[in-house]
C-alpha atoms as a PDB file:
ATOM      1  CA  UNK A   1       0.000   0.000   0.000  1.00  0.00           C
ATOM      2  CA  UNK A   2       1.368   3.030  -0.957  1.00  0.00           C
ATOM      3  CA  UNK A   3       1.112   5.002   2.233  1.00  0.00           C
ATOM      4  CA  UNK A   4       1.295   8.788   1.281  1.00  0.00           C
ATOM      5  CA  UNK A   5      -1.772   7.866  -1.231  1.00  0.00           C
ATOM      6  CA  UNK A   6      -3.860   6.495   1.677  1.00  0.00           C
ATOM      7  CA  UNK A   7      -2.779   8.927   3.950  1.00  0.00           C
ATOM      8  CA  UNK A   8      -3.916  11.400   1.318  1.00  0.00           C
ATOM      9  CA  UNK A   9      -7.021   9.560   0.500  1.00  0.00           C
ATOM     10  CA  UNK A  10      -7.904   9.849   4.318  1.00  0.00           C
ATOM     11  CA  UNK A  11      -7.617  13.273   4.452  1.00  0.00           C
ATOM     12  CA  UNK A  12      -9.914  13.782   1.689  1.00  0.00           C
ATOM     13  CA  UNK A  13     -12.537  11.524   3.331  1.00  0.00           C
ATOM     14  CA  UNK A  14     -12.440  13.445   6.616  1.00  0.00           C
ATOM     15  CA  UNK A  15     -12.940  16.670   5.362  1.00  0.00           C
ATOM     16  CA  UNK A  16     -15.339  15.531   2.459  1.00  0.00           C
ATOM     17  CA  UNK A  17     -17.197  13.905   5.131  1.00  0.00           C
ATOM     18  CA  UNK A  18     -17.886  10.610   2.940  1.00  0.00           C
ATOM     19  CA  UNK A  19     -16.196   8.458   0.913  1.00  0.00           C
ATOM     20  CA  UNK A  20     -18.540   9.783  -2.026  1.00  0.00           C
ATOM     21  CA  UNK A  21     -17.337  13.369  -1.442  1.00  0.00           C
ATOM     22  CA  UNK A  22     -13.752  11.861  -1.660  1.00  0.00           C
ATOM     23  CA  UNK A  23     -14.087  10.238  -4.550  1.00  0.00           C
ATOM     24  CA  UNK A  24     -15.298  13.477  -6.717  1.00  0.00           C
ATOM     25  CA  UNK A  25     -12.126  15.517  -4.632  1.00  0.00           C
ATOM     26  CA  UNK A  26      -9.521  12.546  -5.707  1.00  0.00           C
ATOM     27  CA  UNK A  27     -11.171  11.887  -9.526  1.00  0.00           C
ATOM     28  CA  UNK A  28     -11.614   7.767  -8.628  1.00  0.00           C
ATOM     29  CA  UNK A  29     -14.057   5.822  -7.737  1.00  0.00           C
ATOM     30  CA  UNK A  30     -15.383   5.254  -4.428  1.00  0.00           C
ATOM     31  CA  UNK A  31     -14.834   1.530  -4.025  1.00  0.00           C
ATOM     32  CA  UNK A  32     -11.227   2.663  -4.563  1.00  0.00           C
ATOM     33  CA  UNK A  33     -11.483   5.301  -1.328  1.00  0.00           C
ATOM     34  CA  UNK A  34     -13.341   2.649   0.833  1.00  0.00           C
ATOM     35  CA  UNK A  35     -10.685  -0.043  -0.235  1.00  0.00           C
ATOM     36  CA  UNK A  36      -8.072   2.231   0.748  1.00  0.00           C
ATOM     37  CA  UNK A  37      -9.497   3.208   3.861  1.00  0.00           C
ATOM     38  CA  UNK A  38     -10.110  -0.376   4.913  1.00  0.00           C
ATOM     39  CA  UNK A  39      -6.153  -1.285   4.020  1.00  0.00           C
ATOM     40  CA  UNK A  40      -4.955   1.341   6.260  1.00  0.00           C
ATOM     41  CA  UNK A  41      -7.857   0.620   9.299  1.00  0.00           C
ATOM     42  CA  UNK A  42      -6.031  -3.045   8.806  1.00  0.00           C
ATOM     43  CA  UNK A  43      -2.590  -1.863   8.609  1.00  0.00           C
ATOM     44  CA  UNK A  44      -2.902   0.278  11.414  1.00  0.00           C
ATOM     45  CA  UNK A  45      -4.917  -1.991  13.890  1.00  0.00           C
ATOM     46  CA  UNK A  46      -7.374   0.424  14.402  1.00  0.00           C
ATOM     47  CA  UNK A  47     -10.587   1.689  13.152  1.00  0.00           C
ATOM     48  CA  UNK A  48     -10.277   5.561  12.142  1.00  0.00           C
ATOM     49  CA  UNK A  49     -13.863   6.341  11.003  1.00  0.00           C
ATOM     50  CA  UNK A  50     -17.514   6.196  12.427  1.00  0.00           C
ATOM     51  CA  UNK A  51     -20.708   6.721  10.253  1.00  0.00           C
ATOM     52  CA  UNK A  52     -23.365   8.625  11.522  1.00  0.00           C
ATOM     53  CA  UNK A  53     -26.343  10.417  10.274  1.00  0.00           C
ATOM     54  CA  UNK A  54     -23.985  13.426   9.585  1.00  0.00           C
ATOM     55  CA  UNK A  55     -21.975  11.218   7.376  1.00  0.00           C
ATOM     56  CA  UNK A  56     -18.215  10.251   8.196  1.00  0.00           C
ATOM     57  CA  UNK A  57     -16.901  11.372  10.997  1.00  0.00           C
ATOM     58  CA  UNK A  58     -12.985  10.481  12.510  1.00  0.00           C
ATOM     59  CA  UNK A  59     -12.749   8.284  15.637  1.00  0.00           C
ATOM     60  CA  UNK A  60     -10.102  10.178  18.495  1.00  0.00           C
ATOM     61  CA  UNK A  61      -7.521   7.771  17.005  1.00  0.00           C
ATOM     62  CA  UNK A  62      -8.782   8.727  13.297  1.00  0.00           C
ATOM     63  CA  UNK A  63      -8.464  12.271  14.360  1.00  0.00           C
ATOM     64  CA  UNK A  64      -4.867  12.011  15.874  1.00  0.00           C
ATOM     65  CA  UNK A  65      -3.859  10.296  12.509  1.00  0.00           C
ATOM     66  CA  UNK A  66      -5.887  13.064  10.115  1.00  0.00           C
ATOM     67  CA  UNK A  67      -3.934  15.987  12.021  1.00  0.00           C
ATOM     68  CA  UNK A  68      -0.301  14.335  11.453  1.00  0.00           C
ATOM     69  CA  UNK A  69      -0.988  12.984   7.952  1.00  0.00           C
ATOM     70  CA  UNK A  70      -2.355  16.327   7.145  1.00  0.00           C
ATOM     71  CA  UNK A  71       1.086  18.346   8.360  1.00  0.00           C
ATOM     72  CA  UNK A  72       2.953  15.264   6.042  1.00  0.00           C
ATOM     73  CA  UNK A  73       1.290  15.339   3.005  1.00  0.00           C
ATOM     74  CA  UNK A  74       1.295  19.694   3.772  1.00  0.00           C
ATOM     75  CA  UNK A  75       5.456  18.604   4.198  1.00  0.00           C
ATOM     76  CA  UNK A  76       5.577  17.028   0.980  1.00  0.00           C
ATOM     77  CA  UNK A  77       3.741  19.131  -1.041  1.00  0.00           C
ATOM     78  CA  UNK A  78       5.816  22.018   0.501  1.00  0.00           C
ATOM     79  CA  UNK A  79       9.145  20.074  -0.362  1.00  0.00           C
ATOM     80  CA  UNK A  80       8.390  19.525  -4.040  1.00  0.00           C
ATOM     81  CA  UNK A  81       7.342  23.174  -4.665  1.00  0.00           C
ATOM     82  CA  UNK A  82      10.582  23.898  -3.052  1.00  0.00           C
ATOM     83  CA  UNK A  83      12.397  21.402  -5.372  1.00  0.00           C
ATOM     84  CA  UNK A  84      10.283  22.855  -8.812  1.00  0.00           C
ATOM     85  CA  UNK A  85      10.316  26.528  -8.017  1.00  0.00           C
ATOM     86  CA  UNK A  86      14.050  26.380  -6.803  1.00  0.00           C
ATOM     87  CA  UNK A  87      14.990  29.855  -8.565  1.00  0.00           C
ATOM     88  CA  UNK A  88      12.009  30.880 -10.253  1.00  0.00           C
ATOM     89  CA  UNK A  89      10.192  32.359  -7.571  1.00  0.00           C
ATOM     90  CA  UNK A  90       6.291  31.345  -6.540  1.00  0.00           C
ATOM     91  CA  UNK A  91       4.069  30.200  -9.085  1.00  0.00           C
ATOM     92  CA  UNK A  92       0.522  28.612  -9.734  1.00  0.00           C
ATOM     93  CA  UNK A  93      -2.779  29.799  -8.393  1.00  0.00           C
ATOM     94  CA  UNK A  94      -3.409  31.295  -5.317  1.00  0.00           C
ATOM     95  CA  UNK A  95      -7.258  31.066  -4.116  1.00  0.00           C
ATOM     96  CA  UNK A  96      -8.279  34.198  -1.731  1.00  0.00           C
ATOM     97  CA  UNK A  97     -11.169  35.266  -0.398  1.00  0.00           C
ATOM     98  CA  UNK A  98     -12.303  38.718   0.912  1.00  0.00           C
ATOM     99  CA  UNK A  99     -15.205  41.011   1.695  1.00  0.00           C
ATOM    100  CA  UNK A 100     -16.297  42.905  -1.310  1.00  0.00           C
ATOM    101  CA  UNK A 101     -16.367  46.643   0.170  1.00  0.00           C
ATOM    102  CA  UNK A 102     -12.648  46.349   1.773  1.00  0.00           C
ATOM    103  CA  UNK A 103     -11.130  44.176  -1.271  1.00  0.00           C
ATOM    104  CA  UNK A 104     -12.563  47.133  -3.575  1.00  0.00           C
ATOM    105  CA  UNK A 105     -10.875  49.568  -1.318  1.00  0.00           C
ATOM    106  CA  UNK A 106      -8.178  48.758   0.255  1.00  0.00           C
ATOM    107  CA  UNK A 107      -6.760  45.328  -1.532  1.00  0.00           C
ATOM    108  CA  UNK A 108      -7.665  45.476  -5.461  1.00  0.00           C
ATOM    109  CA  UNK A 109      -6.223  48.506  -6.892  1.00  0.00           C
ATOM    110  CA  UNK A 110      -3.070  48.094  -5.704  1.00  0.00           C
ATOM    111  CA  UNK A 111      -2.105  44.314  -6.758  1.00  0.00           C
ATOM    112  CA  UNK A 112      -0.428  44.946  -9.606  1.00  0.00           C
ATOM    113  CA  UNK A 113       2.570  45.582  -7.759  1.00  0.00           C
ATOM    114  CA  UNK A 114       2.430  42.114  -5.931  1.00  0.00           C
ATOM    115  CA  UNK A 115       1.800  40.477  -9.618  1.00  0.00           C
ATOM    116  CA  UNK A 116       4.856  42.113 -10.690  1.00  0.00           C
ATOM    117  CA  UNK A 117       7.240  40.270  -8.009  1.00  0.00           C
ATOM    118  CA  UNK A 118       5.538  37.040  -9.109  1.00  0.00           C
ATOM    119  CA  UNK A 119       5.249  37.108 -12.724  1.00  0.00           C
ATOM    120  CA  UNK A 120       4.665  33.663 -12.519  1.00  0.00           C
ATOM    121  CA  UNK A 121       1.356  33.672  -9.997  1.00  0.00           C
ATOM    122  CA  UNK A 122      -2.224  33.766 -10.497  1.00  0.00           C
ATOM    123  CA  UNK A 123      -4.860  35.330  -7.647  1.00  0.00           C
ATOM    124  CA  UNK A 124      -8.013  33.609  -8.057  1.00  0.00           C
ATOM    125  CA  UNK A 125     -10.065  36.031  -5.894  1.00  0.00           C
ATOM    126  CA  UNK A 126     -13.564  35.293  -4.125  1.00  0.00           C
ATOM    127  CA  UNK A 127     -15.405  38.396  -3.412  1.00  0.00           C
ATOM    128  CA  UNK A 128     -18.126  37.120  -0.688  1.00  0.00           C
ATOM    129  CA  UNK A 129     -19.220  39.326   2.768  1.00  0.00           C
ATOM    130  CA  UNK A 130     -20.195  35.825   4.076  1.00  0.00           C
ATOM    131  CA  UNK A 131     -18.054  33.207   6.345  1.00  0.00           C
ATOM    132  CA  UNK A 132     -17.770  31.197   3.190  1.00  0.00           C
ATOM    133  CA  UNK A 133     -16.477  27.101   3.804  1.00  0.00           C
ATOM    134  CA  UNK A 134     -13.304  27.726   2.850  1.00  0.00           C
ATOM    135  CA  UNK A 135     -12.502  23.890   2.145  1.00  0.00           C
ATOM    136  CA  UNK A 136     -15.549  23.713   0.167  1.00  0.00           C
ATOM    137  CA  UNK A 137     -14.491  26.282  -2.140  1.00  0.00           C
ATOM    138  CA  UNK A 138     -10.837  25.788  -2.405  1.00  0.00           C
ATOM    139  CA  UNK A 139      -9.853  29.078  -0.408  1.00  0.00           C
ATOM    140  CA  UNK A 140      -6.277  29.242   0.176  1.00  0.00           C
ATOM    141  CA  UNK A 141      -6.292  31.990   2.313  1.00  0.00           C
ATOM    142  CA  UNK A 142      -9.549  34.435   3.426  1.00  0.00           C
ATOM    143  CA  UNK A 143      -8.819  38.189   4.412  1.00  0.00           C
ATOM    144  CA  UNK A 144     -12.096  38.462   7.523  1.00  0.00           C
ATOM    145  CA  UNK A 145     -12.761  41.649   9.419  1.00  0.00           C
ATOM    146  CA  UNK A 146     -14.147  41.593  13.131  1.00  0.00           C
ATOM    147  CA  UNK A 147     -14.187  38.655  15.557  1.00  0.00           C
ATOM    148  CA  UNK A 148     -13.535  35.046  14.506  1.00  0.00           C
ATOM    149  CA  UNK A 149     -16.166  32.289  15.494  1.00  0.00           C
ATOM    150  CA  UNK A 150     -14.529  29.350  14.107  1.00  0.00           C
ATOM    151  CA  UNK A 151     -11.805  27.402  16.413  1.00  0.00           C
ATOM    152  CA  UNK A 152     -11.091  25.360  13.755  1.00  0.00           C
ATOM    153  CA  UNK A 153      -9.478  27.564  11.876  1.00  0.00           C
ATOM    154  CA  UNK A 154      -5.563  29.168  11.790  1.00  0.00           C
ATOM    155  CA  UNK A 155      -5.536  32.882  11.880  1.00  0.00           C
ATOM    156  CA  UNK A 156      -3.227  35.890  12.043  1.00  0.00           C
ATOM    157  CA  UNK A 157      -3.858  38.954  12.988  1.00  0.00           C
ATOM    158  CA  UNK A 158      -2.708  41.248  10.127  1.00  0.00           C
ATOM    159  CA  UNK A 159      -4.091  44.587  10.618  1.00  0.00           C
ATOM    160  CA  UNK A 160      -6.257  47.054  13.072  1.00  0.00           C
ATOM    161  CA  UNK A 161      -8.566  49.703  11.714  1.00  0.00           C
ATOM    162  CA  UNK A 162      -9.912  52.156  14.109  1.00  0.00           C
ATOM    163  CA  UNK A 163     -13.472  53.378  14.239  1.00  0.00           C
ATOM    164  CA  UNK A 164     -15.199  56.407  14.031  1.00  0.00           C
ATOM    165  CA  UNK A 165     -19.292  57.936  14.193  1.00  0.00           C
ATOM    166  CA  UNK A 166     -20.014  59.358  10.629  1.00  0.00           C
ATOM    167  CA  UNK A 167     -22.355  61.001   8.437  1.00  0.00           C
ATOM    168  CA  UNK A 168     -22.798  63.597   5.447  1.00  0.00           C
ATOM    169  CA  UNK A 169     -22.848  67.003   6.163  1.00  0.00           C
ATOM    170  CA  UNK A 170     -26.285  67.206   4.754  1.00  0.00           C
ATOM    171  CA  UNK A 171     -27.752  64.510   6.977  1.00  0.00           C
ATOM    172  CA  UNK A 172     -25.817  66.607   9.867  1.00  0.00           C
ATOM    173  CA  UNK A 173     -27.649  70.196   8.458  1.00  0.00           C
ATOM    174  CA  UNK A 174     -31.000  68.411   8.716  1.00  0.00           C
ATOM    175  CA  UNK A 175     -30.785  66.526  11.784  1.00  0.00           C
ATOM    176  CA  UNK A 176     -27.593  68.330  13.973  1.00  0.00           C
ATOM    177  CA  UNK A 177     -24.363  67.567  14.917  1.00  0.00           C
ATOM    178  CA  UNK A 178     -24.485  65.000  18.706  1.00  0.00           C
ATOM    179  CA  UNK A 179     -22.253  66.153  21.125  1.00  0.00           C
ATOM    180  CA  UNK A 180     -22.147  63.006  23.214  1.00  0.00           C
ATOM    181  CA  UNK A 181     -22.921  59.682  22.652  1.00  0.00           C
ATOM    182  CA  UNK A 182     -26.512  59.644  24.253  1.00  0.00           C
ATOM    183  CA  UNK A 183     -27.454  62.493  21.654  1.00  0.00           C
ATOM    184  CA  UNK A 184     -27.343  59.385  19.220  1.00  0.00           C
ATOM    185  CA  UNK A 185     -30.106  58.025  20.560  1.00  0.00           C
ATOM    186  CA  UNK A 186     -31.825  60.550  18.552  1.00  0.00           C
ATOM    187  CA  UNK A 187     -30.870  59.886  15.334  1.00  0.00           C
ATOM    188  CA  UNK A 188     -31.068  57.598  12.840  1.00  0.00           C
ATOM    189  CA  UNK A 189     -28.568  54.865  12.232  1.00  0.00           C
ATOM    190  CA  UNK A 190     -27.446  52.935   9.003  1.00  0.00           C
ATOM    191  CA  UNK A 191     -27.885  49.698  10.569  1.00  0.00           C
ATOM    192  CA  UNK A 192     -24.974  46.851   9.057  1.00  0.00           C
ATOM    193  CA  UNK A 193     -26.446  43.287   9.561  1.00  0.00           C
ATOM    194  CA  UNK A 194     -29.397  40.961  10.149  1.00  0.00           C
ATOM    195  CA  UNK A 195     -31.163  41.594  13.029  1.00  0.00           C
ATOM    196  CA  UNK A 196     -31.555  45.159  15.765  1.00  0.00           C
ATOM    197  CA  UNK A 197     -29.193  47.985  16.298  1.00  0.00           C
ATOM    198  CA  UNK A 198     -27.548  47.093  18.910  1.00  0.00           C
ATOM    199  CA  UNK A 199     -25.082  49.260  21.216  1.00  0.00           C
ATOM    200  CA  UNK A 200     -22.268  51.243  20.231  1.00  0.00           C
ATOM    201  CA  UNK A 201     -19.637  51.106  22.740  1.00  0.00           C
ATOM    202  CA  UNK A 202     -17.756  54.769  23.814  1.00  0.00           C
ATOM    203  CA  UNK A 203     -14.657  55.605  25.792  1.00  0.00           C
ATOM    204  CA  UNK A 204     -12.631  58.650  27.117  1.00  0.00           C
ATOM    205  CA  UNK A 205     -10.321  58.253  29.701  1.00  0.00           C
ATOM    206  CA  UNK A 206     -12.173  56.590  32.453  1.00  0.00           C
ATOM    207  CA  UNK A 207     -15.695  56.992  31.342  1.00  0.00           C
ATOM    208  CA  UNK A 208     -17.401  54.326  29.445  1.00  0.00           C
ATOM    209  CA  UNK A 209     -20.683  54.832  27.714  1.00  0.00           C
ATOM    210  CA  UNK A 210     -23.119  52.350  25.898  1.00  0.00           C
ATOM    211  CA  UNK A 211     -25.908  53.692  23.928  1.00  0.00           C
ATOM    212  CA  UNK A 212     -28.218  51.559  21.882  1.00  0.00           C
ATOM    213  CA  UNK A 213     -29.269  52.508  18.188  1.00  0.00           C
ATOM    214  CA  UNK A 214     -31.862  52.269  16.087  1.00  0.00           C
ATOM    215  CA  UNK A 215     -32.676  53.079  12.411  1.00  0.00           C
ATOM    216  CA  UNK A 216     -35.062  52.178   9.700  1.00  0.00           C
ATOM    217  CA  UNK A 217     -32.887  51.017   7.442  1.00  0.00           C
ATOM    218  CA  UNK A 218     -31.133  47.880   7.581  1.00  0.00           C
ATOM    219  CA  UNK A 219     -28.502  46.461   5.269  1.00  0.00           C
ATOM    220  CA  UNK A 220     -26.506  43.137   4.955  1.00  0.00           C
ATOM    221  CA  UNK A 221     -23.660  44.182   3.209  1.00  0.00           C
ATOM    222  CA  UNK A 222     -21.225  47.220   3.566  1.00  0.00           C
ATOM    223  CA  UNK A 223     -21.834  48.476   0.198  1.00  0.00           C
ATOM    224  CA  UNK A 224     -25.617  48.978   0.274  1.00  0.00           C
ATOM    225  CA  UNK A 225     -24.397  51.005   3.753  1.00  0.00           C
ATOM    226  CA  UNK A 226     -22.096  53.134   2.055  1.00  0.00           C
ATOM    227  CA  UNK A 227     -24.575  53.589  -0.491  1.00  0.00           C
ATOM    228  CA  UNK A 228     -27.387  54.692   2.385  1.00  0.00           C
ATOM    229  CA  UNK A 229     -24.890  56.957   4.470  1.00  0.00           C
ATOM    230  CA  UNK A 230     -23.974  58.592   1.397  1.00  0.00           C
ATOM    231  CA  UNK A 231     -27.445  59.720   0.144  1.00  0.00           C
ATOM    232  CA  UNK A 232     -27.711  61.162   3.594  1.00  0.00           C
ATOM    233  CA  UNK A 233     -29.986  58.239   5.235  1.00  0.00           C
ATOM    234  CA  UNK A 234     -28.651  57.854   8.011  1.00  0.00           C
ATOM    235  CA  UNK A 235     -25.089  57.889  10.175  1.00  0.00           C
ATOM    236  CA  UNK A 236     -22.986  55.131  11.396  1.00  0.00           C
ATOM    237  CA  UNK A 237     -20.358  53.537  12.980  1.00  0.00           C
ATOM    238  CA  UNK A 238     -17.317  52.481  10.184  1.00  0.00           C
ATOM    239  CA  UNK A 239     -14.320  51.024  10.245  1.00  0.00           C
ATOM    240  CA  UNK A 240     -12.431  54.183   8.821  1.00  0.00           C
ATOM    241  CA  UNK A 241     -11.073  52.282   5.625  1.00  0.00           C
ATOM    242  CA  UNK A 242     -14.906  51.964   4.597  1.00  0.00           C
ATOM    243  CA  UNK A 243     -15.141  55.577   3.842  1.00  0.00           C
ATOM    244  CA  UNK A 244     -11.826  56.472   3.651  1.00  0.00           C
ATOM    245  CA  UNK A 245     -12.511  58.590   0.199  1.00  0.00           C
ATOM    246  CA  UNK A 246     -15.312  60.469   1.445  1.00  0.00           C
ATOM    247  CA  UNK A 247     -13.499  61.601   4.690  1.00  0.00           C
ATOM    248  CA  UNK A 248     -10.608  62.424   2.663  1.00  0.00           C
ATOM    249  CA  UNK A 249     -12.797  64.072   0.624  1.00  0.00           C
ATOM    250  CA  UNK A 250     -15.021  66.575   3.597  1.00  0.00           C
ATOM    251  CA  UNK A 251     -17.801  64.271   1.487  1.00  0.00           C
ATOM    252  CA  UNK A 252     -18.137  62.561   4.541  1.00  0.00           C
ATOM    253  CA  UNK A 253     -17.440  63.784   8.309  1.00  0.00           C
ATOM    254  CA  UNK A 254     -16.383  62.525  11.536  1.00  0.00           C
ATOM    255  CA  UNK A 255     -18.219  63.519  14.695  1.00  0.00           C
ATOM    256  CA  UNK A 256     -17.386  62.582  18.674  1.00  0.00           C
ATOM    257  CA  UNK A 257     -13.790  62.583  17.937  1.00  0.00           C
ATOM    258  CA  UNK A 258     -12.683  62.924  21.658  1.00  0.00           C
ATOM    259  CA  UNK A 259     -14.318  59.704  22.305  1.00  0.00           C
ATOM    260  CA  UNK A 260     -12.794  55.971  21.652  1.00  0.00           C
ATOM    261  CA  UNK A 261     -14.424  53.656  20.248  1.00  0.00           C
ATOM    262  CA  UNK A 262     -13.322  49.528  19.819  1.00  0.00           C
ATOM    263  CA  UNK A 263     -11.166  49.272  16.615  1.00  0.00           C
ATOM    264  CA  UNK A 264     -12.038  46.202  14.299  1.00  0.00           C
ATOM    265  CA  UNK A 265      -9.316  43.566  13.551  1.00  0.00           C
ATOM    266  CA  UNK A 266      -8.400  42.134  10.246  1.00  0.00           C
ATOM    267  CA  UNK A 267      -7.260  38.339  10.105  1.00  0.00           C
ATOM    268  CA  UNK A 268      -5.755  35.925   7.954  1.00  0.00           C
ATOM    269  CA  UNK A 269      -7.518  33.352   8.035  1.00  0.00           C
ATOM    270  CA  UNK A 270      -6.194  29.392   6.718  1.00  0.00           C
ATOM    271  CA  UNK A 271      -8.682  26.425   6.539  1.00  0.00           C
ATOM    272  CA  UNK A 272      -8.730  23.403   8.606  1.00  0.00           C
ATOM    273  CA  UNK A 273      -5.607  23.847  10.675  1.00  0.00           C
ATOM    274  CA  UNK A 274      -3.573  23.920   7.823  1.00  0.00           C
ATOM    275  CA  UNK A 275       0.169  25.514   7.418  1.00  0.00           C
ATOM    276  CA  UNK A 276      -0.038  28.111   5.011  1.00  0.00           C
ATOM    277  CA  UNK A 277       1.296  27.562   1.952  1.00  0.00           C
ATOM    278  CA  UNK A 278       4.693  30.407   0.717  1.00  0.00           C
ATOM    279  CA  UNK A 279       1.985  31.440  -2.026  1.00  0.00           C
ATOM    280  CA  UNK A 280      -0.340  32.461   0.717  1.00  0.00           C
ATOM    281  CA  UNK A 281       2.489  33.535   3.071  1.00  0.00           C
ATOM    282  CA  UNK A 282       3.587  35.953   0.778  1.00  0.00           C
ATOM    283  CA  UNK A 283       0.443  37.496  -0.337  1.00  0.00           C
ATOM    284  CA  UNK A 284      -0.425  38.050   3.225  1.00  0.00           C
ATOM    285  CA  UNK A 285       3.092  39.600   4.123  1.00  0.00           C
ATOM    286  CA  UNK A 286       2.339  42.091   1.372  1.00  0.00           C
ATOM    287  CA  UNK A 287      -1.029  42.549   2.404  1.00  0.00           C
ATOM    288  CA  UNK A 288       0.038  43.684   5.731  1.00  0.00           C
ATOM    289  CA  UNK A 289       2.872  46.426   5.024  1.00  0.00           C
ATOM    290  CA  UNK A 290       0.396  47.534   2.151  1.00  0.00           C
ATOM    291  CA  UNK A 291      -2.456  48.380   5.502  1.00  0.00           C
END
């Protein structure tokens, strides 16, 4: 039995979830996968997989074997890319995924620099606001703003934005200026997600203030809330890179500057536990000194 093949072949059942799914990843058939996955339960002297009515899932021992086959084949792959590329730099496809708003911003127009150092890489570049399953789609590495919900997952920390209250100065003409936080109470917020307002969070020096808002409209994606903030709908709460044309601009304004408010994080993100690939490594190196 060729043992990086079923040690392969096991890794695609596990995170397929079924030898079926397998099968399709690995191009064969799937009385090939459960032949192979039998052979190694025997070789090994233990049994690796349960069924369920989820599908496939890995016993502890299966689990203890998925997480060091996964770093070999990950060691093998890495050294024959070593061994092919040796001189001619990183090359292939490179899978990322990003929020649309803050890839249009802040990480598409100024690429062409990276493609330049790699003449011999491809991005392949998912444009999604959703937690999208990265294995499912092939991601190699996902660019995700805020806080992370999935342990599952490797993630750096590549950047910080800080946060600020604005609006146009039209909405402001109509509907004033606040001068604290509880003045916001009183206006009417661009709300960005699914469900309520919720509280905005405000600091200076020692004082801490919480002060829930409410709006009437309500978008799920941070271009239809650019789009309401800028036909003077509303204020908000922003990350500053989401408007950082406008503000440059006076298009847009800043308001309750002497207060703090919680700055969002921006993460690399890798699926399954897996070491990140040089392509990915790169990309995200350069992603960070270009924020």
């Amino acid at each position: 039995m060729d043992r990086l093949n079923a040690m392969e072949t096991f890794v695609n059942v596990v995170e397929a979830g079924s030898f079926s799914g397998a099968a399709r990843r690995l191009e064969v058939g799937q009385p090939a996968v459960s032949k192979t996955i039998a052979q190694l339960e025997e070789r090994l002297g233990v049994r690796l997989l349960l069924r369920s009515t989820r599908g496939l899932t890995p016993t502890e021992a299966g689990q203890r074997f998925y997480e060091r086959a996964l770093r070999a084949i990950e060691e093998t792959d890495a050294a024959e890319r070593s061994a092919r590329n040796a001189g001619t730099g990183l090359s292939g496809p490179l899978r990322i995924c990003a929020a649309v708003t803050f890839a249009r911003l802040r990480i598409l127009p100024y690429l062409q620099p990276f493609l330049d150092m790699h003449p011999q890489l491809s991005l392949d570049i998912v444009l999604d606001d959703r937690h999208i399953d990265m294995l499912e789609e092939g991601i190699d590495v996902a660019l995700r703003i805020g806080s992370l919900t999935d342990s599952g997952m490797t993630a750096r920390k590549i950047s910080q934005s800080p946060r600020s209250v604005v609006g146009t100065p039209a909405y402001f003409a109509r509907h004033g200026v606040p001068a604290t936080p509880a003045d916001l109470s009183c206006h009417s917020a661009v709300i960005h997600g699914r469900v309520g307002g919720g509280s905005w969070e405000f600091r200076r020096g020692s004082t801490e203030v919480s002060v829930a808002v409410n709006g009437r409209i309500r978008v799920n994606a941070a271009e239809g809330v650019r789009a309401a903030v800028l036909a003077d709908m509303g204020l908000v709460i922003s990350s500053e890179w989401m408007f950082e044309p406008e503000l440059a601009s006076g298009a847009l304004q800043r308001v309750l500057t002497e207060w703090e408010l919680p700055p969002v994080d921006l993460w690399a993100v890798y699926p399954g536990g897996r070491m990140a690939s040089a392509k990915a490594r790169a990309f995200i190196d350069y992603v960070e000194k270009l924020l």
